[in-house]
N, C-alpha and C. Protein backbone atom coordinates (compact mmCIF):
# COMPACT_ATOMS: atom_id res chain seq x y z
N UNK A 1 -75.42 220.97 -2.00
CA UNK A 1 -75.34 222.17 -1.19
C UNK A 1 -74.88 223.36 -2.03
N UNK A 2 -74.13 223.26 -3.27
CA UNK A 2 -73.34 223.87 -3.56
C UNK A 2 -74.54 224.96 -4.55
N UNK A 3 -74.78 224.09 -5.25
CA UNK A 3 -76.04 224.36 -5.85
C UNK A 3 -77.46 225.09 -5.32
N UNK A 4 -77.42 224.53 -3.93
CA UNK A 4 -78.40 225.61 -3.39
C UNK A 4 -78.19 226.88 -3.28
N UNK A 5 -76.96 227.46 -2.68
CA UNK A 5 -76.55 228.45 -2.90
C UNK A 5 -75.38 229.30 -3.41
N UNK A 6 -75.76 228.70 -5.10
CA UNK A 6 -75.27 229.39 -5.87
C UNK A 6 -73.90 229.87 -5.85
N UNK A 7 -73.18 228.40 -5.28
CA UNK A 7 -71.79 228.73 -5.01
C UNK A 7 -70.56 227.74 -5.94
N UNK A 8 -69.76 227.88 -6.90
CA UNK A 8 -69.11 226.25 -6.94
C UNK A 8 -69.07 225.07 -5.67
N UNK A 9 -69.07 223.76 -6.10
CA UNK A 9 -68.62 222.54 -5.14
C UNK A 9 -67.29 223.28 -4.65
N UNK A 10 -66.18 223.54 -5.34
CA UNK A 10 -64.76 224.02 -4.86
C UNK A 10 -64.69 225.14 -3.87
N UNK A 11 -66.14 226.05 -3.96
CA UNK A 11 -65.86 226.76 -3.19
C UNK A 11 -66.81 226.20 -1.72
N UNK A 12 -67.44 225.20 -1.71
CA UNK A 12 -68.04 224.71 -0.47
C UNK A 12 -66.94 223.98 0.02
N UNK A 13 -65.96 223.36 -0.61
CA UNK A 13 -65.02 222.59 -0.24
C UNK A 13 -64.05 223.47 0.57
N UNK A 14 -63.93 224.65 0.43
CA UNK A 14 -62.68 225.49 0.15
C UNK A 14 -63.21 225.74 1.76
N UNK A 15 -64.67 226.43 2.10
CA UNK A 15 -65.16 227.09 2.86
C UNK A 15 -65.11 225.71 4.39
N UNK A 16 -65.47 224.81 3.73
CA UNK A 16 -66.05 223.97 4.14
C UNK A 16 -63.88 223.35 5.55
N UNK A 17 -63.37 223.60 4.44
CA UNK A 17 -61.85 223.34 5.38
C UNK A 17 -61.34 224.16 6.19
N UNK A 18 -61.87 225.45 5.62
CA UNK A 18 -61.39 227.01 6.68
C UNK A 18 -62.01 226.64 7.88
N UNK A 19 -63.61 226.44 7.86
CA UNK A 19 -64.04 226.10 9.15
C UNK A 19 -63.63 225.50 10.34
N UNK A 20 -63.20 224.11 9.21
CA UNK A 20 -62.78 222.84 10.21
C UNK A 20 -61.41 223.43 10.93
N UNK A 21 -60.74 224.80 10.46
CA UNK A 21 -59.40 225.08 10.77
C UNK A 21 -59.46 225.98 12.07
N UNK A 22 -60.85 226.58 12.47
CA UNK A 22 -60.81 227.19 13.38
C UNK A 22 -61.31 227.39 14.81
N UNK A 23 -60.64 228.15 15.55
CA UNK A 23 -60.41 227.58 16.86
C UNK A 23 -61.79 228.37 17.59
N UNK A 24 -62.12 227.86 18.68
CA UNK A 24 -63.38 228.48 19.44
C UNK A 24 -62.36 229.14 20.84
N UNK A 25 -62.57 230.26 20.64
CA UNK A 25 -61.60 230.98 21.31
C UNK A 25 -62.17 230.70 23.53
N UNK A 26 -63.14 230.02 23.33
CA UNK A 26 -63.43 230.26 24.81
C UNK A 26 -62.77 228.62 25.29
N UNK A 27 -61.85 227.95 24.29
CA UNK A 27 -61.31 226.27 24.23
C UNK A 27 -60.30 226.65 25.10
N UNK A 28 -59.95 225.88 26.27
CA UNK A 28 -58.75 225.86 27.03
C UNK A 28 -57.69 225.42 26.14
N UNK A 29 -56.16 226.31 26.46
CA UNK A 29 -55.11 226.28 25.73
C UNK A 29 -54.64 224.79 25.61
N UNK A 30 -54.78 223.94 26.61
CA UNK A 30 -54.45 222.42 26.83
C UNK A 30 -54.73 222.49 27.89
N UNK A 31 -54.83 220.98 27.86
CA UNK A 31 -55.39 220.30 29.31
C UNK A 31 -55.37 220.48 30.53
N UNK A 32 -53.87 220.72 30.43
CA UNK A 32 -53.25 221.11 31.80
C UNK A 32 -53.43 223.00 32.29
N UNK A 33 -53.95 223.58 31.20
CA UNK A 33 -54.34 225.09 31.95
C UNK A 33 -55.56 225.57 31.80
N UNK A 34 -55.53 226.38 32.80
CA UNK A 34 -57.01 226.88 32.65
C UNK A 34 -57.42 228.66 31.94
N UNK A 35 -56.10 228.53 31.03
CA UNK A 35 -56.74 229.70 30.12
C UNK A 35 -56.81 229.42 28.79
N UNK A 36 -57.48 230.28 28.34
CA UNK A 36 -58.54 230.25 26.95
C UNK A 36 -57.75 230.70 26.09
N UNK A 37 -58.10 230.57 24.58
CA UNK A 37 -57.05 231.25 23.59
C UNK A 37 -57.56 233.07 23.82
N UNK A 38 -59.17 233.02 24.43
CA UNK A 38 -59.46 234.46 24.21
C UNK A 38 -58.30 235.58 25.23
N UNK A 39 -57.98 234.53 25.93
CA UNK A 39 -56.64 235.47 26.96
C UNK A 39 -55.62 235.75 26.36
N UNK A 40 -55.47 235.48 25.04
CA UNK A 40 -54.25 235.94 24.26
C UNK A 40 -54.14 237.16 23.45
N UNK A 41 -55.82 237.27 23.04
CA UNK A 41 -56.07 238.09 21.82
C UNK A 41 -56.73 239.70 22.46
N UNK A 42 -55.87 240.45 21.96
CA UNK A 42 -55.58 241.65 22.20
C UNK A 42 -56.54 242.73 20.95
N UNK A 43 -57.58 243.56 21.91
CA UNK A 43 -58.00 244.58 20.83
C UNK A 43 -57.16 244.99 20.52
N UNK A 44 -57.80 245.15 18.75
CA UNK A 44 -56.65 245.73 17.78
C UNK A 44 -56.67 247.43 17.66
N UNK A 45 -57.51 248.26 18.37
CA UNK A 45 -57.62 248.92 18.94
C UNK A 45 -56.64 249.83 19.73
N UNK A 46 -56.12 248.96 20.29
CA UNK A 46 -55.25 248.96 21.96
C UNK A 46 -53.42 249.14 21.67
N UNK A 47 -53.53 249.99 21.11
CA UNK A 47 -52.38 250.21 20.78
C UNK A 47 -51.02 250.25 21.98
N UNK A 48 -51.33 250.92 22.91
CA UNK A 48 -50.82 251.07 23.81
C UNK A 48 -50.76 250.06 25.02
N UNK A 49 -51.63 249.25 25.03
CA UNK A 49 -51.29 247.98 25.76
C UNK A 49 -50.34 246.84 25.20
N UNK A 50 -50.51 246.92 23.20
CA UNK A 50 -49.63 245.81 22.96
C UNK A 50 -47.68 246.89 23.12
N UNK A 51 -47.82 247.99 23.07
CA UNK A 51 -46.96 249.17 23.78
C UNK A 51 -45.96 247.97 24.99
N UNK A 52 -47.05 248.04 25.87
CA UNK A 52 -46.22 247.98 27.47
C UNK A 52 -46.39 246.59 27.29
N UNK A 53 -47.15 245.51 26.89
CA UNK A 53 -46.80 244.07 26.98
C UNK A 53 -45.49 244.02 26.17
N UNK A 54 -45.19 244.61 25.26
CA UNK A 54 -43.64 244.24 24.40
C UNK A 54 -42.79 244.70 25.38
N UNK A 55 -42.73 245.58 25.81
CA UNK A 55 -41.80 246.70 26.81
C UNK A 55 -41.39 245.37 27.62
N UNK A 56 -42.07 245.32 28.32
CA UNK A 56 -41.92 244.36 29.52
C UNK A 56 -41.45 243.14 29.45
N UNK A 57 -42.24 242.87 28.21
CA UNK A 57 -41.64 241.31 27.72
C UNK A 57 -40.45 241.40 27.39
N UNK A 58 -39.96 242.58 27.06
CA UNK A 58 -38.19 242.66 26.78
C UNK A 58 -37.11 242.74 28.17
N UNK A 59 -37.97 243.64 28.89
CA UNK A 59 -37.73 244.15 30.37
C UNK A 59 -37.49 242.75 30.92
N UNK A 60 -38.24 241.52 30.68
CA UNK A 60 -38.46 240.20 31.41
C UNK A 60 -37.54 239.35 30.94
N UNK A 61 -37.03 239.71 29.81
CA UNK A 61 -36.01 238.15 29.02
C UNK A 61 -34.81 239.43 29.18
N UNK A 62 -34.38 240.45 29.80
CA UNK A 62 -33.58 241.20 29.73
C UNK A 62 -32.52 240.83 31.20
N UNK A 63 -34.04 240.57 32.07
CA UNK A 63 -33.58 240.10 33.41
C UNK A 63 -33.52 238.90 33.29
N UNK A 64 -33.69 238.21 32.91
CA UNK A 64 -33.73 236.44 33.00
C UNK A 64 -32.54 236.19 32.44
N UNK A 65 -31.78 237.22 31.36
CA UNK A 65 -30.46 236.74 30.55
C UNK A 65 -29.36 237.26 32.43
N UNK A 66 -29.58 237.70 33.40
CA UNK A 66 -28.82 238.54 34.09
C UNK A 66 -28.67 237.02 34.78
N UNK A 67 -29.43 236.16 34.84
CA UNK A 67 -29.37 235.45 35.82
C UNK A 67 -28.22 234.17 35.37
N UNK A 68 -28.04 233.39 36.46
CA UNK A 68 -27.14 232.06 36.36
C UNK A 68 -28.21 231.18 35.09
N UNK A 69 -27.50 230.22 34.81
CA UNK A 69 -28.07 228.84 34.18
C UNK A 69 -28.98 228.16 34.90
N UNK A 70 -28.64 228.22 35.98
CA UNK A 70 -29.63 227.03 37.34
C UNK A 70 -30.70 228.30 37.72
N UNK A 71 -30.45 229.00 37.59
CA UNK A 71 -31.42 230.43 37.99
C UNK A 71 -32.51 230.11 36.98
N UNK A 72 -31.82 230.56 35.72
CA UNK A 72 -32.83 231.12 34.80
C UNK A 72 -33.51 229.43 34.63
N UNK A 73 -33.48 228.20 34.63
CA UNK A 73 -33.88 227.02 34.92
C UNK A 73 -35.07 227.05 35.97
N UNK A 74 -34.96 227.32 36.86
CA UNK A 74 -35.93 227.56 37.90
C UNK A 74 -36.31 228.33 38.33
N UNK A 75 -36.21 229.41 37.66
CA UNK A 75 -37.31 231.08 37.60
C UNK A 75 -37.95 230.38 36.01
N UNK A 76 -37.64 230.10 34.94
CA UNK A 76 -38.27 229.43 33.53
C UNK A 76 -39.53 228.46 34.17
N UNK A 77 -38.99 227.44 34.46
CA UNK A 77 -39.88 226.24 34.85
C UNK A 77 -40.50 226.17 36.10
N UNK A 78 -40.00 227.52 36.87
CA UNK A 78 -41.04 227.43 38.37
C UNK A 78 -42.47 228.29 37.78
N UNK A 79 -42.12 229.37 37.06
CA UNK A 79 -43.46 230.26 36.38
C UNK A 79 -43.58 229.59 35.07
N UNK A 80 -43.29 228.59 34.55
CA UNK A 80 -43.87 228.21 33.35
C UNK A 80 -43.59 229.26 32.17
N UNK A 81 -42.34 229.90 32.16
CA UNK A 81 -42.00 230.84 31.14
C UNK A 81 -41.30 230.07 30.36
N UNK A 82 -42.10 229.92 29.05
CA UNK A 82 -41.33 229.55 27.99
C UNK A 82 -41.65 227.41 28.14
N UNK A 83 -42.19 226.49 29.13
CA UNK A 83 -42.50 225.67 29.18
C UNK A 83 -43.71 225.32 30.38
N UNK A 84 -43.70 224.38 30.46
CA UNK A 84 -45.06 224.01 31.67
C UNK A 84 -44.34 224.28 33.08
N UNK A 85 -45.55 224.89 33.63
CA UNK A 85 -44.84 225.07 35.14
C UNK A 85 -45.43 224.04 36.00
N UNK A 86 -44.09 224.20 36.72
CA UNK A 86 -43.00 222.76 37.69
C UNK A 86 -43.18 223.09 39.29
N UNK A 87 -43.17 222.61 39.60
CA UNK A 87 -43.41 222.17 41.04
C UNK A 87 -41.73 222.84 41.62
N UNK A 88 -41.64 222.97 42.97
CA UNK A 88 -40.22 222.95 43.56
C UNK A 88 -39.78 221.85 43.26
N UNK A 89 -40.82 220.55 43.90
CA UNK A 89 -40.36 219.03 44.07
C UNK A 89 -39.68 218.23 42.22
N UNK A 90 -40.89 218.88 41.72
CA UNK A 90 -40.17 218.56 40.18
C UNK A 90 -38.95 218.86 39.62
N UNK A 91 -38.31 220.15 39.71
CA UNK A 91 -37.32 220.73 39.72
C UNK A 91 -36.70 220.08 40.06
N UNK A 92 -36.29 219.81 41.20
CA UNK A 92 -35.47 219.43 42.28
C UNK A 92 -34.84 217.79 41.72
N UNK A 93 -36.17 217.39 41.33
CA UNK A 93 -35.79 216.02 40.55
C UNK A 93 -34.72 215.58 39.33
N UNK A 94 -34.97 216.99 38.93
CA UNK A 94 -34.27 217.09 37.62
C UNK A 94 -33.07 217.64 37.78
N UNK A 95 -32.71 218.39 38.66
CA UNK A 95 -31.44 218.58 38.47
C UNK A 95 -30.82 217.66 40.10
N UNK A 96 -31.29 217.18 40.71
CA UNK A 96 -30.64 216.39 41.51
C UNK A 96 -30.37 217.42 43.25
N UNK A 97 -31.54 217.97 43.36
CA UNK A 97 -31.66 218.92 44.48
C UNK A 97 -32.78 218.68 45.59
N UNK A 98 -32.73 219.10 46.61
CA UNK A 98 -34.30 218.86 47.12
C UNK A 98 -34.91 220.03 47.07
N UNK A 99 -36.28 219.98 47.22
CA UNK A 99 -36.94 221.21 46.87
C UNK A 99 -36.76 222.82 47.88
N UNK A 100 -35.97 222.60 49.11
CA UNK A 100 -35.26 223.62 49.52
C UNK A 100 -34.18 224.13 48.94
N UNK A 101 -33.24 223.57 48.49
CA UNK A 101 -32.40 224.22 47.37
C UNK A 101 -32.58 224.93 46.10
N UNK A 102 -34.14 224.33 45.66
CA UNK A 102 -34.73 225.07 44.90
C UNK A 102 -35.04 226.08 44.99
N UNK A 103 -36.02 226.01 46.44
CA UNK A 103 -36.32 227.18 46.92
C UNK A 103 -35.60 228.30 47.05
N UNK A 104 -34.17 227.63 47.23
CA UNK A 104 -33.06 228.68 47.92
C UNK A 104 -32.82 229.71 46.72
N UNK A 105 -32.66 228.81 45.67
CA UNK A 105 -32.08 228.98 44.39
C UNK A 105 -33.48 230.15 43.66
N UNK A 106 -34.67 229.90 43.85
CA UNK A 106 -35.33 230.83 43.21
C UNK A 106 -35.64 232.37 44.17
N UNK A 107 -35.84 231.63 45.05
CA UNK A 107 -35.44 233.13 46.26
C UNK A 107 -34.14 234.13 45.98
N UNK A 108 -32.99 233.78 45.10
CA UNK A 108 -32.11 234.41 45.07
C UNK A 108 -32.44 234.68 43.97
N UNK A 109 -33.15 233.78 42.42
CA UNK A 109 -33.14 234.89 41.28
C UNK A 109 -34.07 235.84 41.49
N UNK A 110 -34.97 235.68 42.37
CA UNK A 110 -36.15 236.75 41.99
C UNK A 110 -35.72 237.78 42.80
N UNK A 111 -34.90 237.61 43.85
CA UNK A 111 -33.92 239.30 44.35
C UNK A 111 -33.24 239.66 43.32
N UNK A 112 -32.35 239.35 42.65
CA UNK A 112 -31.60 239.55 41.33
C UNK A 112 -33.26 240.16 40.70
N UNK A 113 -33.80 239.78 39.94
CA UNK A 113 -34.90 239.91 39.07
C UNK A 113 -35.52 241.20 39.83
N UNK A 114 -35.51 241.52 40.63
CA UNK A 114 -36.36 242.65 41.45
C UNK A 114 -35.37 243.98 41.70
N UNK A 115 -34.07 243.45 41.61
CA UNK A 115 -33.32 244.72 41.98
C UNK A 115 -32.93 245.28 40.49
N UNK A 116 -32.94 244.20 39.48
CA UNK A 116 -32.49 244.76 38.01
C UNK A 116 -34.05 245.31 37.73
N UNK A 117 -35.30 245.38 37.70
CA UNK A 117 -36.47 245.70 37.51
C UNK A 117 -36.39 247.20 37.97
N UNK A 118 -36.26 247.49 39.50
CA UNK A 118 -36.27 248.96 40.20
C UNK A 118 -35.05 249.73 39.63
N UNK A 119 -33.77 248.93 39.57
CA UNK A 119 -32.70 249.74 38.62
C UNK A 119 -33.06 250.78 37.15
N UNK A 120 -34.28 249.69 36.57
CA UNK A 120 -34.65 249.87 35.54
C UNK A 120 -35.74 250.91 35.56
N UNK A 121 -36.31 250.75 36.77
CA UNK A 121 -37.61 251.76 37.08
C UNK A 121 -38.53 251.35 36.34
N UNK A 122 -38.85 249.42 36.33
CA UNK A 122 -39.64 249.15 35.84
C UNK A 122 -40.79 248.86 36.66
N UNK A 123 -42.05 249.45 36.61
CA UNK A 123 -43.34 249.09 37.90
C UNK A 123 -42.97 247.79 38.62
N UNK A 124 -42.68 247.77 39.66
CA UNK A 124 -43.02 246.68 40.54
C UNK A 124 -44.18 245.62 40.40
N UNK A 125 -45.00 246.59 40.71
CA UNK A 125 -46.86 245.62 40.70
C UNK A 125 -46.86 244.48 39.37
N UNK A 126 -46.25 245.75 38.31
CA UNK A 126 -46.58 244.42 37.10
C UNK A 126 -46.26 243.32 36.95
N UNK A 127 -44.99 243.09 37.79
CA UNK A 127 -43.97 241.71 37.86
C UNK A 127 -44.54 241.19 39.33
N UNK A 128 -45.46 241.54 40.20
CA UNK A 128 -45.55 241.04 41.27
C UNK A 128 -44.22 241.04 42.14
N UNK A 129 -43.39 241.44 41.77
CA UNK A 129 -42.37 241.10 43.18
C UNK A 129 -42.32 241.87 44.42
């Protein structure tokens, strides 16, 4: 092959491993979700969107530090921030609760999480609350 076009063997080899290294961006992230790596990748262009995704993303671990331990546990693992997202009933398993206490328990961080957000005069819509 290498020889056909006029390339070293080392460099078909070379070319030949980059390939095998890369990802097809329309591949689900893992099994368990249904988004693509292309949902990650941001025109480089877009200056101002990677702008307000940092903003926010600070805005978001700014409020999550406001919260309790058992809070930030089940606002983390109920939205899958930072690990796979959990069920109430899963939760509940793990720390030894039923899934109404969970409930109780995330109903109170996301008031916390919503009143430090408007304090902040950070958009509502974007956080859904």
């Amino acid at each position: 092959m290498a020889y056909n076009v006029n390339v070293s063997a080392n460099d078909v080899i070379e070319l030949d491993s980059f390939l095998v290294s890369m990802i097809d961006l329309d591949e689900r992230i893992d099994s368990d979700s249904e988004r693509v790596y292309l949902d990650f990748v941001l025109d480089d262009n877009d200056a101002e969107t990677c702008t307000i995704m940092f903003e926010n993303n600070c805005a978001l671990n700014d409020g999550l530090s406001r919260l309790s331990e058992i809070e930030y546990q089940v606002i983390t693992e109920r939205f899958g921030i930072n690990s796979k997202q959990k069920t109430l009933k899963e939760i509940g398993s793990e720390l030894g609760y039923d899934s109404n206490k969970v409930n109780s328990i995330q109903g109170k961080a996301l008031k916390k999480l919503k009143s430090y957000f408007i304090e902040e005069g950070i958009a509502r819509d974007f956080f859904l609350l």
